[in-house]
N, C-alpha and C. Protein backbone atom coordinates (compact mmCIF):
# COMPACT_ATOMS: atom_id res chain seq x y z
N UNK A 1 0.84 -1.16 0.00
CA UNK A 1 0.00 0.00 0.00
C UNK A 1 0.90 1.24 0.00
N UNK A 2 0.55 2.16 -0.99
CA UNK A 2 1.30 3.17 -1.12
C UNK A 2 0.70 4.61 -0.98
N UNK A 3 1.10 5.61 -0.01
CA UNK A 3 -0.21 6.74 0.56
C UNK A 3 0.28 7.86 -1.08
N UNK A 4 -0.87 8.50 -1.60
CA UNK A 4 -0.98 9.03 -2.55
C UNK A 4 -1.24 10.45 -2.49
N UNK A 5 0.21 11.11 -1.91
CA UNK A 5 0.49 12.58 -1.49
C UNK A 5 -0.12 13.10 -2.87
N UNK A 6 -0.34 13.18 -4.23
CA UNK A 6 -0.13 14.17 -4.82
C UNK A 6 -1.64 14.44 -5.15
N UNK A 7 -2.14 13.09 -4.94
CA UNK A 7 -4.05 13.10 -4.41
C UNK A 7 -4.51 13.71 -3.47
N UNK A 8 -3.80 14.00 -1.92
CA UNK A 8 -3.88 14.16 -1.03
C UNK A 8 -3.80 15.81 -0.84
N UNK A 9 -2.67 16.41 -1.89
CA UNK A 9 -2.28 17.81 -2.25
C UNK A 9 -3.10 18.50 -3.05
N UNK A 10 -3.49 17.63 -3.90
CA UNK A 10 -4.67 18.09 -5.06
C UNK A 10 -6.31 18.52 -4.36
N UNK A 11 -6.52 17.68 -3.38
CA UNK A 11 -8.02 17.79 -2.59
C UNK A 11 -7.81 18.63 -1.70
N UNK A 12 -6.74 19.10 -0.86
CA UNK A 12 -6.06 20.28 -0.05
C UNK A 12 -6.47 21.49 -1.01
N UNK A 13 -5.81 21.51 -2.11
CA UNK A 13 -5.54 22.69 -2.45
C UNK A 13 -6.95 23.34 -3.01
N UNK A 14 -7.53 21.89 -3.86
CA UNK A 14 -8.62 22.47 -4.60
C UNK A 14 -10.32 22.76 -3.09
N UNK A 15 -10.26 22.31 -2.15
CA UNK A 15 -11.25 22.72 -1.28
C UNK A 15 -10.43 24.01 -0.67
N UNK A 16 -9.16 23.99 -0.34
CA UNK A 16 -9.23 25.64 0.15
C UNK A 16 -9.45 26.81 -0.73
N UNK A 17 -8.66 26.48 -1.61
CA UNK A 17 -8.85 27.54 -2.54
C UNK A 17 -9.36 27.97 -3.31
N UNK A 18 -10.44 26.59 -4.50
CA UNK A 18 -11.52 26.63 -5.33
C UNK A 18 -13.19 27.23 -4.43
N UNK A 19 -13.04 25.72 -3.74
CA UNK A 19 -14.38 25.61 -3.01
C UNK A 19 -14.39 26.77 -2.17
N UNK A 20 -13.39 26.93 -0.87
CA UNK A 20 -13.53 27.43 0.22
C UNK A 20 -13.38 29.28 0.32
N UNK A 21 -12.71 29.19 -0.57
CA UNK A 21 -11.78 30.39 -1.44
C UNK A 21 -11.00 31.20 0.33
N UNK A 22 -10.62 30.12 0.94
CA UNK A 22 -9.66 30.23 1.73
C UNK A 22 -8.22 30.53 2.00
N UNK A 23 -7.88 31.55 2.85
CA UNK A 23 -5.86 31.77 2.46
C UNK A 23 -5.76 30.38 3.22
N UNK A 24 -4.44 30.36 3.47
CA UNK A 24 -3.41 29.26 4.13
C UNK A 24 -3.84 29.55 5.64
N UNK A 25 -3.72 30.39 6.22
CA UNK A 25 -3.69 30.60 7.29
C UNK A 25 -5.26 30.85 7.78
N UNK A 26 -6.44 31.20 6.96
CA UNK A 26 -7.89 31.19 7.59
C UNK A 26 -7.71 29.18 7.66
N UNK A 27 -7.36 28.18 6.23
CA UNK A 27 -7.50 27.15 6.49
C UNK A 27 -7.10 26.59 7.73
N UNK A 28 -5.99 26.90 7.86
CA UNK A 28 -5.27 26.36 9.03
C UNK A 28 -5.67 26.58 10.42
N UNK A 29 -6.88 27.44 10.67
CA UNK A 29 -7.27 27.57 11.68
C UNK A 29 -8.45 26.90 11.97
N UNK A 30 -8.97 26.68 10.29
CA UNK A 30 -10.10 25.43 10.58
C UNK A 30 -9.74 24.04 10.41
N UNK A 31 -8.16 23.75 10.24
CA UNK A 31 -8.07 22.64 9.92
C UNK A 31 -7.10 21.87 11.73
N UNK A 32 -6.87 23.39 12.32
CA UNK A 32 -6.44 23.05 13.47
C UNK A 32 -5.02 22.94 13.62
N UNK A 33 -4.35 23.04 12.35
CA UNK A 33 -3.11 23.11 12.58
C UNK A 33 -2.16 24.47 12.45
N UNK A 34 -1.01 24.43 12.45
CA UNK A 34 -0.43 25.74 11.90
C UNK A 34 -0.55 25.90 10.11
N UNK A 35 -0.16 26.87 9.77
CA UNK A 35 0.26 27.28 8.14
C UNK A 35 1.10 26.80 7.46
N UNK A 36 2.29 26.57 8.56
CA UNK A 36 3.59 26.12 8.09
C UNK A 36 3.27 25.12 7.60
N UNK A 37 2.35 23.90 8.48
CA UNK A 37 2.35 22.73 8.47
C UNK A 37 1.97 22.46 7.06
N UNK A 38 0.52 23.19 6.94
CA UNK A 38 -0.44 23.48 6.11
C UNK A 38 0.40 23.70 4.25
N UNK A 39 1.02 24.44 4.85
CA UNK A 39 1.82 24.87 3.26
C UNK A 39 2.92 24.01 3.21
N UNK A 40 3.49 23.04 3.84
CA UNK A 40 4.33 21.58 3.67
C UNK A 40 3.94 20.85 3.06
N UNK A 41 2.20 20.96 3.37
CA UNK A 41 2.00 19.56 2.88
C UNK A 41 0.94 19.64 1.41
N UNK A 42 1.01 21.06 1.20
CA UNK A 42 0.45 21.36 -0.25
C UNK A 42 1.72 21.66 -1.00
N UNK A 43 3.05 21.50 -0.31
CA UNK A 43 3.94 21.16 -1.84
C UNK A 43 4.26 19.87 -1.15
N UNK A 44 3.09 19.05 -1.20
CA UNK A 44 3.87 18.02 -1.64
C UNK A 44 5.08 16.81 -0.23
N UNK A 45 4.84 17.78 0.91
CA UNK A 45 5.66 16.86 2.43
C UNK A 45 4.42 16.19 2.65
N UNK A 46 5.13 14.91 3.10
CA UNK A 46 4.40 14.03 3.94
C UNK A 46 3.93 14.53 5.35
N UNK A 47 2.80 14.35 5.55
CA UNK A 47 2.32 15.05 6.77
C UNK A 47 2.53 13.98 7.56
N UNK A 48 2.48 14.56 9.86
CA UNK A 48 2.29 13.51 10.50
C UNK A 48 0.83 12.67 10.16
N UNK A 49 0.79 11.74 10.68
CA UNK A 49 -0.67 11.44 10.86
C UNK A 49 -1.79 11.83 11.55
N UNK A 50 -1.01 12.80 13.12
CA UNK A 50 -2.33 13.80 13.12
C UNK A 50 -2.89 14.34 12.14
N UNK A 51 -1.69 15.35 11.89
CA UNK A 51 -1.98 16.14 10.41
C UNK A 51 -3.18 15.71 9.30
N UNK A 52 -2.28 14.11 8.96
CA UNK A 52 -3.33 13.63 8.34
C UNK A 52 -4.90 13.77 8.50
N UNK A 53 -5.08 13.01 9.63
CA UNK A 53 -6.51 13.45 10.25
C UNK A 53 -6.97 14.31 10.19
N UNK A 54 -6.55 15.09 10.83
CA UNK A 54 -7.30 16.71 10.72
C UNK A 54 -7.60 17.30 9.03
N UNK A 55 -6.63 16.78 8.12
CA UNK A 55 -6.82 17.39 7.16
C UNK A 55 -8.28 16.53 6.25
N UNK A 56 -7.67 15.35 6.45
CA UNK A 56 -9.30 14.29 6.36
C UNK A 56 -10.39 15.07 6.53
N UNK A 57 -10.44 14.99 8.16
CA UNK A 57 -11.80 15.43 8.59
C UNK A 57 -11.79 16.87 7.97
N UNK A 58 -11.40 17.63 7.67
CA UNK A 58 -11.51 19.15 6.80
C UNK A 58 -12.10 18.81 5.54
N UNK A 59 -11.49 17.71 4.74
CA UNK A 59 -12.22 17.30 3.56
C UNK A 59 -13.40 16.67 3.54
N UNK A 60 -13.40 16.36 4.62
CA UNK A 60 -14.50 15.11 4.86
C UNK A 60 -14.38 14.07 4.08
N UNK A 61 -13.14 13.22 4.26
CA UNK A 61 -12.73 12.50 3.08
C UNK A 61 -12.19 11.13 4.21
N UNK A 62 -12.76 9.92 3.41
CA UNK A 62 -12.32 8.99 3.79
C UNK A 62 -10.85 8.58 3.86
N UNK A 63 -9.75 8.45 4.88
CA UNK A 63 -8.76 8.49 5.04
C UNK A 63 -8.19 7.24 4.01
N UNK A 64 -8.78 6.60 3.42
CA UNK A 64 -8.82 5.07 2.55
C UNK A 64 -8.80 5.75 1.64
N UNK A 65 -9.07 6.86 1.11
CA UNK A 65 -9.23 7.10 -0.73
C UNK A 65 -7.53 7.28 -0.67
N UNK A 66 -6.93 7.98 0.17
CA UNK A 66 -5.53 8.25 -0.52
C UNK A 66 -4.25 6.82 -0.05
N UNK A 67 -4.70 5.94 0.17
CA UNK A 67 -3.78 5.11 -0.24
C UNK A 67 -4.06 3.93 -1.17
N UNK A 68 -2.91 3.90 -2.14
CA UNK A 68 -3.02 2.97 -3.17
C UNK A 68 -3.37 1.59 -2.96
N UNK A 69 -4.02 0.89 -3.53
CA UNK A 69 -3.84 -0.03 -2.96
C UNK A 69 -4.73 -0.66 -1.97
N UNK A 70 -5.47 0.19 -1.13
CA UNK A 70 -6.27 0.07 0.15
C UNK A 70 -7.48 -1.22 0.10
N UNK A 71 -7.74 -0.98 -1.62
CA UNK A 71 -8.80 -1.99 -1.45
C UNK A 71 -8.39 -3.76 -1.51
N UNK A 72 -7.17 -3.71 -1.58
CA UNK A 72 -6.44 -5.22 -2.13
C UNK A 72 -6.48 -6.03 -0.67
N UNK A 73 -6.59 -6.82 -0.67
CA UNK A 73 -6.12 -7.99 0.62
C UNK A 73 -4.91 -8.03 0.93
């Protein structure tokens, strides 16, 4: 199973900024984390797995869509 950052960067970027029409830093206050963090992991850094979470639950996105693989045995 392989986690699929550039899926993960793409749904970040396009709900803050399309949908939400959010800066970095209004997101980051609804996503609970800092900016820094926030703008790491829209180029592209692997986030912790809090991170992860929080950014999930911001998408409202099943934490299973971004890894490859997830549905295999």
């Amino acid at each position: 199973m392989t986690f699929d950052i550039e899926k993960f960067r793409e749904d970040l970027l396009t709900k803050r900024i399309i949908k939400d029409k959010l800066t970095l830093r209004q997101a980051a206050v609804q996503i609970g984390s800092s900016a820094a963090t926030i703008s790491r992991v829209e180029r592209s850094h692997m986030p912790d797995i809090e991170t992860f979470c929080k950014i999930c639950s911001y998408l409202d996105a099943d934490p299973k869509i971004y890894f490859i693989g997830h549905d295999k045995k």
